[in-house]
Protein backbone atom coordinates (compact mmCIF):
# COMPACT_ATOMS: atom_id res chain seq x y z
CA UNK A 1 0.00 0.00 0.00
CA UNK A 2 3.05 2.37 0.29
CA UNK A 3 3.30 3.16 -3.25
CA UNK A 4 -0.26 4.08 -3.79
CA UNK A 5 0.75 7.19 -1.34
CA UNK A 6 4.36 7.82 -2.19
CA UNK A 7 3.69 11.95 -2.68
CA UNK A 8 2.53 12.21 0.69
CA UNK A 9 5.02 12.24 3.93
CA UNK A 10 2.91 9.49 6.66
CA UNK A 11 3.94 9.31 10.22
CA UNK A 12 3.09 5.41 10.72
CA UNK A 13 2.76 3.87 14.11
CA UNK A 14 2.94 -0.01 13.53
CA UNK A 15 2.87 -1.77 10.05
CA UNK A 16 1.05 -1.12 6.94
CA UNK A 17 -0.43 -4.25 5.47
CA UNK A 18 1.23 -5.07 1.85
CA UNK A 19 -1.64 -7.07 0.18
CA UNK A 20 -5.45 -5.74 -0.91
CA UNK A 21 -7.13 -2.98 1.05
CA UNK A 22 -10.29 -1.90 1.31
CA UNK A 23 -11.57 1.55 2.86
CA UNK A 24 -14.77 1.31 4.68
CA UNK A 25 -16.09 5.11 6.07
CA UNK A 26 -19.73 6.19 7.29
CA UNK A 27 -21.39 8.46 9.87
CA UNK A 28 -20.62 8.95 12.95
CA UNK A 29 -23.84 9.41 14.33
CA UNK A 30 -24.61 5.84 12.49
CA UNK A 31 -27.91 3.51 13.36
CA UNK A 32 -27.19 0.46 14.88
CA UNK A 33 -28.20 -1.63 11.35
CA UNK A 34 -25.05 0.74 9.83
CA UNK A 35 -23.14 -0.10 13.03
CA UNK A 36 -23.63 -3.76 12.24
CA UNK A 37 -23.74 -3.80 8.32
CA UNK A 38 -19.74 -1.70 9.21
CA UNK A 39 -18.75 -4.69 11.41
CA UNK A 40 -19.91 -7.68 9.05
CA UNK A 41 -18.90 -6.22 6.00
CA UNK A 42 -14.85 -5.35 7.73
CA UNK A 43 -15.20 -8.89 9.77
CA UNK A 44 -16.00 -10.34 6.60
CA UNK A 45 -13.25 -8.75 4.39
CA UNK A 46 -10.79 -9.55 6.86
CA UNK A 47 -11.25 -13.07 7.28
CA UNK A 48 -10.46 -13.16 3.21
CA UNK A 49 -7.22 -11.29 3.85
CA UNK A 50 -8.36 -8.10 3.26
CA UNK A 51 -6.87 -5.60 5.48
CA UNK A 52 -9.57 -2.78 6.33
CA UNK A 53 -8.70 1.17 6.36
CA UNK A 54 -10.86 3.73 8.00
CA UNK A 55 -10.53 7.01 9.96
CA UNK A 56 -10.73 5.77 13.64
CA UNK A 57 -13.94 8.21 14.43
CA UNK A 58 -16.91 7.51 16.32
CA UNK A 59 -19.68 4.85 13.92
CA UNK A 60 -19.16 3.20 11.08
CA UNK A 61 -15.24 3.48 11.27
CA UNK A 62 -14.75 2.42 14.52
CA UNK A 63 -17.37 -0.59 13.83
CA UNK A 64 -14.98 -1.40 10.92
CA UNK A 65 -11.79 -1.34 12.60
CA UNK A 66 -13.52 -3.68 15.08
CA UNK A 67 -14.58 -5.79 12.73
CA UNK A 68 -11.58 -6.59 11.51
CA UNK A 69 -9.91 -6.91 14.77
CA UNK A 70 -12.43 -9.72 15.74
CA UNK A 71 -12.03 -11.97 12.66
CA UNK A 72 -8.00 -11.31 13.26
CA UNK A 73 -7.62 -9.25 10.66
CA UNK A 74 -5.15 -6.19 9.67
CA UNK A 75 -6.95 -2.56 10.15
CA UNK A 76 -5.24 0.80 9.56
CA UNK A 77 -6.57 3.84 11.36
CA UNK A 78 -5.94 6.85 9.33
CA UNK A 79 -5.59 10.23 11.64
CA UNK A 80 -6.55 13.50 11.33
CA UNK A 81 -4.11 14.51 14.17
CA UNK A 82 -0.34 14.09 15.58
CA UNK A 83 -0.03 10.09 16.49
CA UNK A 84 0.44 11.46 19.79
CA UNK A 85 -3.08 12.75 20.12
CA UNK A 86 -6.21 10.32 21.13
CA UNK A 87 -9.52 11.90 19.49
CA UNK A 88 -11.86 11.02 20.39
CA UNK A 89 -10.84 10.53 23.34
CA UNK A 90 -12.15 7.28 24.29
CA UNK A 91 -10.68 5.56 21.30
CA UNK A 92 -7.16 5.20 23.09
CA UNK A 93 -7.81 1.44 23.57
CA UNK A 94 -8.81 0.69 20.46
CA UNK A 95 -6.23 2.38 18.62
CA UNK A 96 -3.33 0.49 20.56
CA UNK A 97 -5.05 -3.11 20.24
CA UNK A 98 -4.82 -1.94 16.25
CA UNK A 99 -1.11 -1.22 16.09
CA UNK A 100 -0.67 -4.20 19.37
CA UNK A 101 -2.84 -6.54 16.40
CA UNK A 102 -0.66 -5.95 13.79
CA UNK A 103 -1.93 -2.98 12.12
CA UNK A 104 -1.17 1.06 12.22
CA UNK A 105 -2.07 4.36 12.55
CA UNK A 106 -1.53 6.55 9.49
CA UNK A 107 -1.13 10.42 9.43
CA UNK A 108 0.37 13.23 7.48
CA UNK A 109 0.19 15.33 10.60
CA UNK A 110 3.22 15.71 12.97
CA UNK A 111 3.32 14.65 16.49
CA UNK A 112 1.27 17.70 18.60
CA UNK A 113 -0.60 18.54 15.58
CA UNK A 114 -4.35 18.87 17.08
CA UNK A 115 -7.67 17.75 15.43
CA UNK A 116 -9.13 20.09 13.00
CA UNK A 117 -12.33 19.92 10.49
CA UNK A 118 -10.07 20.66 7.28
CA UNK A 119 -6.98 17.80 8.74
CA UNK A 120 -9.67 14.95 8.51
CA UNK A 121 -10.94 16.01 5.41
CA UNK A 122 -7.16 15.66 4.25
CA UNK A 123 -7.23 12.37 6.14
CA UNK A 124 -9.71 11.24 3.98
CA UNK A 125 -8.00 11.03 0.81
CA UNK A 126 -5.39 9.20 2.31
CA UNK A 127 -7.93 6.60 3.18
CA UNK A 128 -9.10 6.62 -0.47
CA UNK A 129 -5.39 6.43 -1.38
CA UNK A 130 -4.56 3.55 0.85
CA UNK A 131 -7.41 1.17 -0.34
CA UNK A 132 -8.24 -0.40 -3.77
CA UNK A 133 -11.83 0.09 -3.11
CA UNK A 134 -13.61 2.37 -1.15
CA UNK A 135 -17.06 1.53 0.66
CA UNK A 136 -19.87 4.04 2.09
CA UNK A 137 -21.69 2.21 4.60
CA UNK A 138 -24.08 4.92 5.93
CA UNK A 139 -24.34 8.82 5.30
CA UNK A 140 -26.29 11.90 5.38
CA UNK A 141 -26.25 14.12 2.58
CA UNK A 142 -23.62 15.93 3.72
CA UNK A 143 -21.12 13.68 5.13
CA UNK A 144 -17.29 13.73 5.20
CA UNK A 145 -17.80 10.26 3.76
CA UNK A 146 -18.91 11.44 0.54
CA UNK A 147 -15.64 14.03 -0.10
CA UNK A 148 -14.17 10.53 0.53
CA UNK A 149 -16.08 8.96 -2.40
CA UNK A 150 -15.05 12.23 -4.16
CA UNK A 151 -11.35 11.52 -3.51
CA UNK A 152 -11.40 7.61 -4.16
CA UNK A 153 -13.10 8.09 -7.64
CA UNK A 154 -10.61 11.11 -8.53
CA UNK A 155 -8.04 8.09 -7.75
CA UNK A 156 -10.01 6.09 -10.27
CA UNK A 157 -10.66 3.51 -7.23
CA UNK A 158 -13.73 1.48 -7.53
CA UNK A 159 -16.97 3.11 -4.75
CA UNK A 160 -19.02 1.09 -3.62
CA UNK A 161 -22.05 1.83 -1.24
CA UNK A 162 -24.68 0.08 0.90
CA UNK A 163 -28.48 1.78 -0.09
CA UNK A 164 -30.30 2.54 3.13
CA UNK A 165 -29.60 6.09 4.12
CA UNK A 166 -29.65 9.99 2.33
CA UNK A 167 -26.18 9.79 1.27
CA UNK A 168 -25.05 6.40 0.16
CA UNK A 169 -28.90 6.79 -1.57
CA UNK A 170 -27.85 9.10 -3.61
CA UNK A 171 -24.39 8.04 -4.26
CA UNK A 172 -26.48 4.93 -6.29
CA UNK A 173 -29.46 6.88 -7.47
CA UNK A 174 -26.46 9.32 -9.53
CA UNK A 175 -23.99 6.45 -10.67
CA UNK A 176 -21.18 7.36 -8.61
CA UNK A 177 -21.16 4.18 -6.72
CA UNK A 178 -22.03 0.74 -7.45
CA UNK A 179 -24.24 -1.27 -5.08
CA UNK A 180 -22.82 -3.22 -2.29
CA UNK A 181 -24.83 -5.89 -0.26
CA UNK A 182 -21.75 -7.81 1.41
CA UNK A 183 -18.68 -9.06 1.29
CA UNK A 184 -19.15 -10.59 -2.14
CA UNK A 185 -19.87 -7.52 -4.06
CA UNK A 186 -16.06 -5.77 -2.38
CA UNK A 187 -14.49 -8.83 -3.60
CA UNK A 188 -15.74 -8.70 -7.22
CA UNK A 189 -15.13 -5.03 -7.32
CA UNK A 190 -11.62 -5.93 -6.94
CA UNK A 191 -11.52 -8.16 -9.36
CA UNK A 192 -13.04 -5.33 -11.59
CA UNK A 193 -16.98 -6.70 -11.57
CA UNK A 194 -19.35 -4.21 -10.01
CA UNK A 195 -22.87 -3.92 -10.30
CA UNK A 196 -25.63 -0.97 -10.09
CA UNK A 197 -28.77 -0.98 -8.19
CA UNK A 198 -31.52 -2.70 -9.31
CA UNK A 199 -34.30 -2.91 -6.72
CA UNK A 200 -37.54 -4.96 -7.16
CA UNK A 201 -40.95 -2.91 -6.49
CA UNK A 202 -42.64 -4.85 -3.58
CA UNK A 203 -45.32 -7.16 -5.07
CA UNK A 204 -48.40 -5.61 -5.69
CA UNK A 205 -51.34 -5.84 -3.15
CA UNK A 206 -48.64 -6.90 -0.60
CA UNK A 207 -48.46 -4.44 3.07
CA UNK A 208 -45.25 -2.85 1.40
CA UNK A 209 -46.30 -2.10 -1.61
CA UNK A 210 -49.20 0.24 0.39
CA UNK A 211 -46.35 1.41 2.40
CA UNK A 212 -44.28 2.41 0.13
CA UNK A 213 -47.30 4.23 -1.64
CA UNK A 214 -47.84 6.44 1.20
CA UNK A 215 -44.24 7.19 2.31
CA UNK A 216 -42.42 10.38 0.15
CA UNK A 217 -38.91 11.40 0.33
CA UNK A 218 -39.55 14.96 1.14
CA UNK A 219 -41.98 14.68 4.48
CA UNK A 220 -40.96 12.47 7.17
CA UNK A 221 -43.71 10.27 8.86
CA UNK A 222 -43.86 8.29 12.07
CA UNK A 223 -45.06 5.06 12.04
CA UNK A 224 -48.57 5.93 13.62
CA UNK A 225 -49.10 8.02 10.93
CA UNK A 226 -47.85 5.61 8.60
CA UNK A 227 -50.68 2.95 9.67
CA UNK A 228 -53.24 5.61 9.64
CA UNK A 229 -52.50 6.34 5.81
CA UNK A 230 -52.11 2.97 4.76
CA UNK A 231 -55.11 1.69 6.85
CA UNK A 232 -53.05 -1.62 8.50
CA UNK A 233 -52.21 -2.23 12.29
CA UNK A 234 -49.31 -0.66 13.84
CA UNK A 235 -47.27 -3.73 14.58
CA UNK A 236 -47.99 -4.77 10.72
CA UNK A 237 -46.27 -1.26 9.61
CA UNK A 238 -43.41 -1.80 11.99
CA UNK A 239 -42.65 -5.10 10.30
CA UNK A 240 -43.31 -4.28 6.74
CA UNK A 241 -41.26 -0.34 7.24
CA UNK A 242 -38.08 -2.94 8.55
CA UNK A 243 -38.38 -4.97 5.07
CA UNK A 244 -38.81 -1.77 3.56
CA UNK A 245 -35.61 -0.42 5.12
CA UNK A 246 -33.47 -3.36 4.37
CA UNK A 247 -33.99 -3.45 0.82
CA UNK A 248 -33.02 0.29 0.70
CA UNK A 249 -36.64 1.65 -0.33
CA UNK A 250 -37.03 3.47 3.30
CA UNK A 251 -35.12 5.17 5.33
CA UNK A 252 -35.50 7.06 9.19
CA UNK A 253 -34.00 10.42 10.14
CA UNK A 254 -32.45 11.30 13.25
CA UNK A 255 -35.87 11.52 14.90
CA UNK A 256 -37.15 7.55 13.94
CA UNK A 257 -39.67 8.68 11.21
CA UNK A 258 -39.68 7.21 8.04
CA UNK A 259 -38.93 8.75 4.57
CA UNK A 260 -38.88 7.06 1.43
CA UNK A 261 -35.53 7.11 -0.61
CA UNK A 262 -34.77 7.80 -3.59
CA UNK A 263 -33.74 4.82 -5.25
CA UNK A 264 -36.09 4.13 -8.23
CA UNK A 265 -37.91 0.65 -8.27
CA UNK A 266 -38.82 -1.87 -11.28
């Protein structure tokens, strides 16, 4: 992975993995399914012998770097700081089982240099730089994970993202990613195979089909409201919104009501 940054001086703390690399980023304020697709999807990847790069913040990266840790796996924790700074804070422990595990923390930063908003958004194209592929596992519309996307396609890497929420949504809906479900879809985007979203309409007559007629992308709706519209019981709605949400054709905001994405159906 060295020579795919050789322009830019790295303070390393540990060892950077030689073989395949995959970049895994998402929100910090993440759900708990993007906390657990982030985990799978770097605890997968890992156990193939892919080592898993991400930017050590709160969420999705710090599920990934997890991830890989718990299938044994390599994980590089690019900085946006000194190495000699923790941020956040509590991540002290998990940053030394990383390097401790066989991995490293990455930065172009010198030792003292505080955190800053414009120093991670450097950090993140050396996390595009450092992987072959990049994945977006959760984000909002405006997301440091996307000027990640922006800096891994600039690099001519492959993006791949998970549907589900605003940002990764769109990401599909414009071409500028291809779809990922799992594990599978990294590998074959390594291997130069990727694929773009093609979602199923629910069956017709079916509860989600009358879900998905009464949810919009622009007005959020609680569930209540949801059951009122589409005239089925609450627990029904709860149950058919989760399928919804799975297959990417609902979302929630940061309050738990439900929006419809954008991603067009067939």
């Amino acid at each position: 992975m060295l020579a795919l940054v050789s322009e830019s001086r790295l303070f390393v703390n540990g060892l950077l993995p030689q073989g395949a690399a995959v970049g895994i980023v998402g929100a910090r304020g993440a759900t708990r399914s993007g906390l657990g697709k982030a985990t799978a999807l770097a605890q997968g990847l890992a156990a193939k012998g892919v080592a898993v790069v991400s930017g050590g913040a709160r969420g999705v990266d710090a599920a990934a770097h997890r991830g890989a840790l718990a299938a044994a796996g390599a994980t590089v924790v690019v900085l946006g700081h000194g190495l000699d700074v923790i941020y956040p804070p509590e991540h002290g422990a998990l940053f030394a089982e990383v390097v401790a595990r066989g991995g490293a923390l990455v930065t172009p930063f010198a030792a003292g240099t505080p955190p800053a908003g414009w120093r991670f958004r450097a950090r993140n194209q050396i996390i595009a730089a450092l992987g072959q592929a990049l994945v977006v596992v959760e984000a909002g519309t405006v997301s440091g994970s996307l000027s990640t996307a922006r800096a891994a396609r600039a690099l001519g890497r492959p993006v791949l993202a998970m549907p589900g929420s605003p940002g990764t949504d769109r990401l599909l809906e414009t071409g500028a990613a291809s779809l990922c479900d799992d594990v599978a879809d990294v590998l074959a985007a390594l291997a130069g195979q990727t694929r773009k979203l093609e979602q199923e309409a629910p069956r017709w007559g079916s509860d989600e089909a009358a879900l998905l007629a009464v949810l919009a992308p622009e007005r959020a709706l609680a569930a209540d409201e949801v059951a009122a519209r589409a005239g089925l019981d609450l627990d029904g709605v709860l149950a058919g919104l989760c399928e919804l949400e799975l297959s990417g054709l609902a979302l929630r905001d940061a309050s738990g009501r439900w929006l419809r994405s954008r991603i067009e159906v067939t």
